[in-house]
Protein backbone atom coordinates (compact mmCIF):
# COMPACT_ATOMS: atom_id res chain seq x y z
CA UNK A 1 102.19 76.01 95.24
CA UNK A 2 104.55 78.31 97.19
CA UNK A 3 107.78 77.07 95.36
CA UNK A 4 105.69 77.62 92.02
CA UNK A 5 104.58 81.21 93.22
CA UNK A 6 107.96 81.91 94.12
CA UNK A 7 109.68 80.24 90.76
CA UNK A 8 107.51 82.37 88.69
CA UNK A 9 108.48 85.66 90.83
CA UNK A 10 112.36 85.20 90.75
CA UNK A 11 112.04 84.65 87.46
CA UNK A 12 110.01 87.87 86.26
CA UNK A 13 112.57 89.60 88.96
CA UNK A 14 115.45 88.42 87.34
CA UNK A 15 114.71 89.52 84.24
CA UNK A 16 114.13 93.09 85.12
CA UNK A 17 117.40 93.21 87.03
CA UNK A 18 118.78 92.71 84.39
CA UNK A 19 117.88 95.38 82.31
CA UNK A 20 118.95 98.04 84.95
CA UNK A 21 121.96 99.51 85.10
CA UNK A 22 124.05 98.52 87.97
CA UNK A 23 125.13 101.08 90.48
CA UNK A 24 129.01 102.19 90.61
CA UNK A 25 130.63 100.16 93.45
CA UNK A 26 127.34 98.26 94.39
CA UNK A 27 128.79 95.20 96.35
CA UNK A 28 125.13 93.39 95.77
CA UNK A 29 123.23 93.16 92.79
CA UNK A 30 119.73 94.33 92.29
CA UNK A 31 118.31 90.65 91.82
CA UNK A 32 120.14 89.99 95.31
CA UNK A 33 118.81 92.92 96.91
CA UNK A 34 115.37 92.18 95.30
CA UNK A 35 114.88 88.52 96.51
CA UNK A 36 115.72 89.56 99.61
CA UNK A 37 113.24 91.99 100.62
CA UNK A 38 110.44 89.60 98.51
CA UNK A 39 111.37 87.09 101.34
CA UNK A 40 110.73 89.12 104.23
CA UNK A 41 107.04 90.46 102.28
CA UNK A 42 106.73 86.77 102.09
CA UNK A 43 106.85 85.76 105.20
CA UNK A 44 105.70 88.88 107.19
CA UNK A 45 108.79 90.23 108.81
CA UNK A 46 110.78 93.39 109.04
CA UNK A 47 113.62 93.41 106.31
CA UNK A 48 116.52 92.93 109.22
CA UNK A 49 115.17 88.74 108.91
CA UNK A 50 116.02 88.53 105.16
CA UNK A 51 119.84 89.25 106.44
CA UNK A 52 120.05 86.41 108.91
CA UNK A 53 121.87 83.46 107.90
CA UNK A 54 119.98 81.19 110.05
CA UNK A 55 116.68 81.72 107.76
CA UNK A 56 118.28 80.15 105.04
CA UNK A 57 119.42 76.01 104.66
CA UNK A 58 122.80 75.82 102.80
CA UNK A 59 121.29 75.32 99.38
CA UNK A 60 119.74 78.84 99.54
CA UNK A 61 121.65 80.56 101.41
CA UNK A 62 124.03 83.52 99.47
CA UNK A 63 127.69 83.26 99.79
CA UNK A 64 127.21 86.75 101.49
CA UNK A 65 124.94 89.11 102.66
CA UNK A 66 124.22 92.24 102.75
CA UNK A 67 124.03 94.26 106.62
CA UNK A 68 120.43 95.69 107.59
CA UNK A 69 121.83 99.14 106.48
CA UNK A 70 122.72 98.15 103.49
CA UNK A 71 119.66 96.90 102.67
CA UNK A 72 117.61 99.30 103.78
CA UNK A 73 119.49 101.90 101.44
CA UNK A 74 118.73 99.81 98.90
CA UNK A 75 115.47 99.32 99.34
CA UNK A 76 114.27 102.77 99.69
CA UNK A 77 116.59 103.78 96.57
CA UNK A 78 114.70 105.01 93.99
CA UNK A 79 116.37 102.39 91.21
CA UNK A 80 114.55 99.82 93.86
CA UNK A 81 111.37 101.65 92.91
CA UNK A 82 111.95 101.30 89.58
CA UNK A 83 112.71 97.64 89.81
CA UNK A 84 109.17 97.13 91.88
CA UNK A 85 107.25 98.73 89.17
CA UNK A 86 108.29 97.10 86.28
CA UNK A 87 107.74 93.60 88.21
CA UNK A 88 104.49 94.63 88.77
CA UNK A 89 103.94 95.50 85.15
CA UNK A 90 105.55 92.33 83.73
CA UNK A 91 103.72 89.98 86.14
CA UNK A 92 99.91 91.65 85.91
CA UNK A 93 100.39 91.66 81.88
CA UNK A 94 98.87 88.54 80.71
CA UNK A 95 100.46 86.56 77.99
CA UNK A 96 97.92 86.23 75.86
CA UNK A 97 97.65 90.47 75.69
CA UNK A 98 93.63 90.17 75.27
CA UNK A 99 92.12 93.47 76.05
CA UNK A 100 90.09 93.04 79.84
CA UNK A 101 86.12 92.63 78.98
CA UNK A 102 85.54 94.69 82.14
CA UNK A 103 87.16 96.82 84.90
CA UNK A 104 86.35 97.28 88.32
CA UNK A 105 87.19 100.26 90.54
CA UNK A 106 87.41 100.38 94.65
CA UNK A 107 89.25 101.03 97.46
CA UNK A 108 90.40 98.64 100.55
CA UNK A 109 91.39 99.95 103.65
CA UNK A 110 94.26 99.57 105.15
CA UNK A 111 94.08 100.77 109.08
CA UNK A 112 96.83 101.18 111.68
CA UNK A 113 96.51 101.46 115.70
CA UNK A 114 95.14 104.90 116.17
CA UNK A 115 97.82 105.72 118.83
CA UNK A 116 100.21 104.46 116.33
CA UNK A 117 102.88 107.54 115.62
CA UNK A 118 102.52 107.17 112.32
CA UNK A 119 102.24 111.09 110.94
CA UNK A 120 101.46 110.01 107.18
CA UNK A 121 98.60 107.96 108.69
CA UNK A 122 95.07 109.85 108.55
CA UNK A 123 91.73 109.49 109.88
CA UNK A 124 88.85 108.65 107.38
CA UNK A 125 85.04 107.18 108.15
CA UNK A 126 86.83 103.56 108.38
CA UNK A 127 89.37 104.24 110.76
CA UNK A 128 93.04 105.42 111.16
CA UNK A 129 95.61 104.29 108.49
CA UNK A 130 95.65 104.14 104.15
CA UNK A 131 93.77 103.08 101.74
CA UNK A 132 94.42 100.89 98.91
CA UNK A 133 92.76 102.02 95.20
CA UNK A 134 92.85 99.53 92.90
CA UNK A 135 91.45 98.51 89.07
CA UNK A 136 90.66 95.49 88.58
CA UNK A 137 90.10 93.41 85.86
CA UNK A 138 87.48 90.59 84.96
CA UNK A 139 90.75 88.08 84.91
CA UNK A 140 91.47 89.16 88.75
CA UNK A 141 94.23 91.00 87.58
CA UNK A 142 95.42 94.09 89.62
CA UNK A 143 96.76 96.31 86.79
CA UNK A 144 96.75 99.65 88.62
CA UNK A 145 96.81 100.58 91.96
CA UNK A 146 97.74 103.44 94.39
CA UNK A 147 98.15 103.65 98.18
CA UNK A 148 97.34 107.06 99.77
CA UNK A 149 96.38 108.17 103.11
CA UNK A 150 92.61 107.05 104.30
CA UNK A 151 91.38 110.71 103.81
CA UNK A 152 91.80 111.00 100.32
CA UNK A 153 88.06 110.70 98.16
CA UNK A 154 88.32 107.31 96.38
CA UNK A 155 86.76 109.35 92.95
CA UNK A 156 89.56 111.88 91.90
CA UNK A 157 91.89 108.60 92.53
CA UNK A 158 89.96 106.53 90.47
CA UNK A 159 90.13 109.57 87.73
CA UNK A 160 94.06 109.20 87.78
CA UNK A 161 94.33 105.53 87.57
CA UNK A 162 91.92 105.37 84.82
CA UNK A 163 93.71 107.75 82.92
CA UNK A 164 96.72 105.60 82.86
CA UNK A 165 94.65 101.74 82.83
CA UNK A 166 94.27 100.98 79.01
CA UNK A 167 90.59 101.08 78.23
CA UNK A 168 89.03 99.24 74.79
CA UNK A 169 86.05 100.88 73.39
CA UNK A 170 82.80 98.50 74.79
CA UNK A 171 84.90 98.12 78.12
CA UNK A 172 82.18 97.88 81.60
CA UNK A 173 83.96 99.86 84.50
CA UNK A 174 81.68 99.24 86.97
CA UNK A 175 82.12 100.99 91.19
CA UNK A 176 79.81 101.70 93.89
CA UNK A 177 78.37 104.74 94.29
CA UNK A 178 80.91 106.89 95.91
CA UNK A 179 82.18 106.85 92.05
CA UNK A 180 79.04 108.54 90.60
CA UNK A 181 80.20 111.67 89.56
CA UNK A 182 79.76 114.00 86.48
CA UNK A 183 83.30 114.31 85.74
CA UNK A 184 83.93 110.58 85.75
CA UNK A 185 81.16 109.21 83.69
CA UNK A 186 82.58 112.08 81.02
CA UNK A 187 86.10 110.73 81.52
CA UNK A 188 85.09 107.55 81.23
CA UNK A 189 82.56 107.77 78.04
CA UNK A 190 85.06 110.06 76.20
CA UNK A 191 87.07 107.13 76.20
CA UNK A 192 84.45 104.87 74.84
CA UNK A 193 83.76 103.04 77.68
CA UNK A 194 81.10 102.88 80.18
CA UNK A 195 80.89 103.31 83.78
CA UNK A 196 78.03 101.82 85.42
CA UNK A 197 77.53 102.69 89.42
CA UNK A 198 74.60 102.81 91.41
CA UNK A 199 73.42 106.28 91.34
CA UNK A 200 73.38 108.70 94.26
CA UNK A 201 69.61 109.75 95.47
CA UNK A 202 68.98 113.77 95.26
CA UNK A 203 65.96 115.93 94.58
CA UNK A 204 63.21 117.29 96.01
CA UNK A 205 61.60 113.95 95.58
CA UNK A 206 65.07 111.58 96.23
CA UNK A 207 65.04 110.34 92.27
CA UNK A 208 68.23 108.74 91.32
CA UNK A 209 70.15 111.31 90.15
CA UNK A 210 67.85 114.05 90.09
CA UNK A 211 65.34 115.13 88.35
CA UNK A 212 66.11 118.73 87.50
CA UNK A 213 66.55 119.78 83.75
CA UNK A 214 69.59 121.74 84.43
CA UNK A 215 71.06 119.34 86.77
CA UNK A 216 70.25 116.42 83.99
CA UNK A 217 71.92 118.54 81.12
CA UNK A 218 75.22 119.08 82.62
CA UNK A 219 75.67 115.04 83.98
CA UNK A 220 76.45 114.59 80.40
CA UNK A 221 75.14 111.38 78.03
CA UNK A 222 76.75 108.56 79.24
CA UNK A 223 75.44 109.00 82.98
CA UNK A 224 71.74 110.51 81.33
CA UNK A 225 72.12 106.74 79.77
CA UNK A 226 72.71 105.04 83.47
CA UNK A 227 70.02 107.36 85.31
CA UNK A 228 67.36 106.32 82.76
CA UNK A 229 68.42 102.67 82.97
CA UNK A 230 68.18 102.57 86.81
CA UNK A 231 64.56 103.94 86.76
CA UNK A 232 63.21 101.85 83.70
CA UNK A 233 64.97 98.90 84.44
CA UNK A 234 65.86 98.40 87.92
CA UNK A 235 65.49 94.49 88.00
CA UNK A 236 68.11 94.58 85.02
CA UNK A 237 70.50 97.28 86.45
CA UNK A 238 70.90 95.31 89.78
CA UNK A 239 71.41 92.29 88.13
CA UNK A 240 74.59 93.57 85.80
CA UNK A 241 75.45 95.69 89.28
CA UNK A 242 75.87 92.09 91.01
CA UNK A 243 79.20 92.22 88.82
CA UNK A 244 81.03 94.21 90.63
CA UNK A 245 81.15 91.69 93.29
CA UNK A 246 84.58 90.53 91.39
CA UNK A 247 86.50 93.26 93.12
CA UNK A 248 85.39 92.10 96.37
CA UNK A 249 86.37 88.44 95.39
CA UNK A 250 89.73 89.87 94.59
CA UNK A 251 90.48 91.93 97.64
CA UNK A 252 89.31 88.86 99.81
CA UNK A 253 91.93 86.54 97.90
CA UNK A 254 94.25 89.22 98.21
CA UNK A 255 93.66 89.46 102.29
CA UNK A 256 93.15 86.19 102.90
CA UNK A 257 95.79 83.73 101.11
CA UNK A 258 98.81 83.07 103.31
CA UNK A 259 101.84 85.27 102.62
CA UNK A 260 99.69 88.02 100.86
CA UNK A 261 98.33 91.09 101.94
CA UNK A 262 96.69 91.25 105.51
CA UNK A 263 96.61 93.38 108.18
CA UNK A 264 99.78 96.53 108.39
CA UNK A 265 102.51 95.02 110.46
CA UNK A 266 103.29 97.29 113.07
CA UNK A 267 107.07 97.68 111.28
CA UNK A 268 105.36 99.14 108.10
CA UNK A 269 104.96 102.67 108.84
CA UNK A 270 104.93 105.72 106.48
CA UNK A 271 103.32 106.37 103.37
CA UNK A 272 106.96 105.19 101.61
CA UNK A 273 106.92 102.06 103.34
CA UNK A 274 103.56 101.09 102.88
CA UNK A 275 103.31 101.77 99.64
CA UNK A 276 106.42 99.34 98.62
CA UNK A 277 104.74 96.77 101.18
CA UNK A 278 101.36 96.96 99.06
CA UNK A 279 102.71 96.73 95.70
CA UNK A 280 105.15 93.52 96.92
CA UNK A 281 102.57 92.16 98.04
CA UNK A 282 100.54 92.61 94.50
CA UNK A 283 103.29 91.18 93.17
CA UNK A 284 103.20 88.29 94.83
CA UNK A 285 99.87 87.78 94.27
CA UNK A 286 100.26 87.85 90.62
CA UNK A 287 102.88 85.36 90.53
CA UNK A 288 100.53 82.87 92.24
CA UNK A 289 97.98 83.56 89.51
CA UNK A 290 100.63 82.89 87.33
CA UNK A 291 101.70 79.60 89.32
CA UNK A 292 97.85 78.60 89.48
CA UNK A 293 97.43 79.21 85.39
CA UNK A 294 100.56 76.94 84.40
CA UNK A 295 99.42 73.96 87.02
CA UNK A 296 95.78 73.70 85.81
């Protein structure tokens, strides 16, 4: 499975490197420079490993490599960037281009050492570190995501992403409840779509939403819609709400598979950093997907 996983990656990486133009006097290419770093995600380590010839047998090894400055240029280059997104895109786009049934929204945290010295890191009700906001689709896919520091409110992210995620009218977006908000079910329905969450108690009399006129006028349709479905139907509501356990299936694939995302290694500091550890590591998972699609 790992030489599949890492067959289909090189691959997708090779032909993005391609289509970028190559840098005046670069002594590496990008698809060099690219593999490189993928290999220390991989396998955990600092970026320094990937430039150590005793890592490699002498089938893989390059003919030369790169030194750790080098490198690290590279990496944090933004033409690097560039190269990282577009992998990401090419490798979370299925082939088959079917529009996603139904999207799930949530965030996964992503904590450091609270004496760490990280000064991007910030404290939130989970903890010290980031946090990891991610759609999801009802294929496991991970076509948007966004890393910012564990203060930040997971609903004006989700606002942003959603923006950008293509949405089919009829699509389910389904969160928890710290994404019931006015502004989203509006976003959300304007779009055709539908965003079902577990409504937040208020009131005098803690009804699910509220019960005021005023405050049930200016919710908007789609969530008048959701409130009334929660109190007529509750049995029904928390059976489609089981759903959204997908997103929680994904994350725990995503944290617990070998060579993908766990815990912040204490090398992977700053909001920079982290964020091009996180989306390498979404990359890889998406090119085990991929391996796991062609073997069955």
């Amino acid at each position: 499975m790992e030489q599949a996983q890492w067959r289909e990656l090189s691959l997708v990486v090779k032909a993005v490197c391609r289509r970028v133009r190559p840098l005046p006097r670069a002594q590496f290419s990008h698809f060099l420079i690219a593999r490189l770093y993928f290999w220390a995600v991989w396998h955990g380590r600092p970026i320094s490993s990937s430039v150590d010839p005793l890592h490699y047998n002498r089938l893989l090894r390059p003919r030369k490599l790169p030194s750790v400055s080098q490198l690290n240029r590279r990496v944090a280059g933004p033409l690097f960037q560039q190269i990282l997104q577009q992998v990401h895109e090419r490798l979370s786009r299925r082939r088959d281009d079917a529009p996603a049934a139904a999207l799930y929204v949530d965030g996964k945290p992503l904590p450091v050492s609270p004496v760490s010295g990280d000064r991007d890191a910030r404290w939130g009700h989970l903890g010290r570190g980031y946090k990891l906001h991610a759609v999801v689709t009802d294929r496991l896919d991970i076509p948007m995501f966004c890393v910012l520091p564990m203060n930040r409110h997971e609903m004006p992210v989700a606002q942003v992403m959603l923006e950008r995620t293509p949405i089919e009218p009829g699509t389910l977006v389904m969160a928890d409840g710290n994404y019931d908000a006015h502004a989203l079910h509006k976003q959300v329905h304007a779009r055709g779509a539908w965003l079902i969450t577990r409504p937040r108690l208020g009131g005098a009399r803690r009804r699910v939403g509220g019960g005021h006129p005023v405050t049930r006028r200016q919710m908007g349709p789609a969530r008048r819609a959701l409130v009334d479905l929660w109190e007529k139907h509750p049995t029904l509501m928390r059976r489609v709400y089981t759903e959204r356990v997908r997103v929680e299936r994904v994350f725990g694939r995503l944290t617990c598979t070998p060579g993908l995302l766990g815990p912040l290694p204490s090398f992977v500091r700053g909001l920079a950093r982290v964020r091009r550890w996180v989306g390498a590591k979404i990359c890889l998972y998406h090119a085990r997907l991929r391996a796991i699609e062609k073997r069955v």
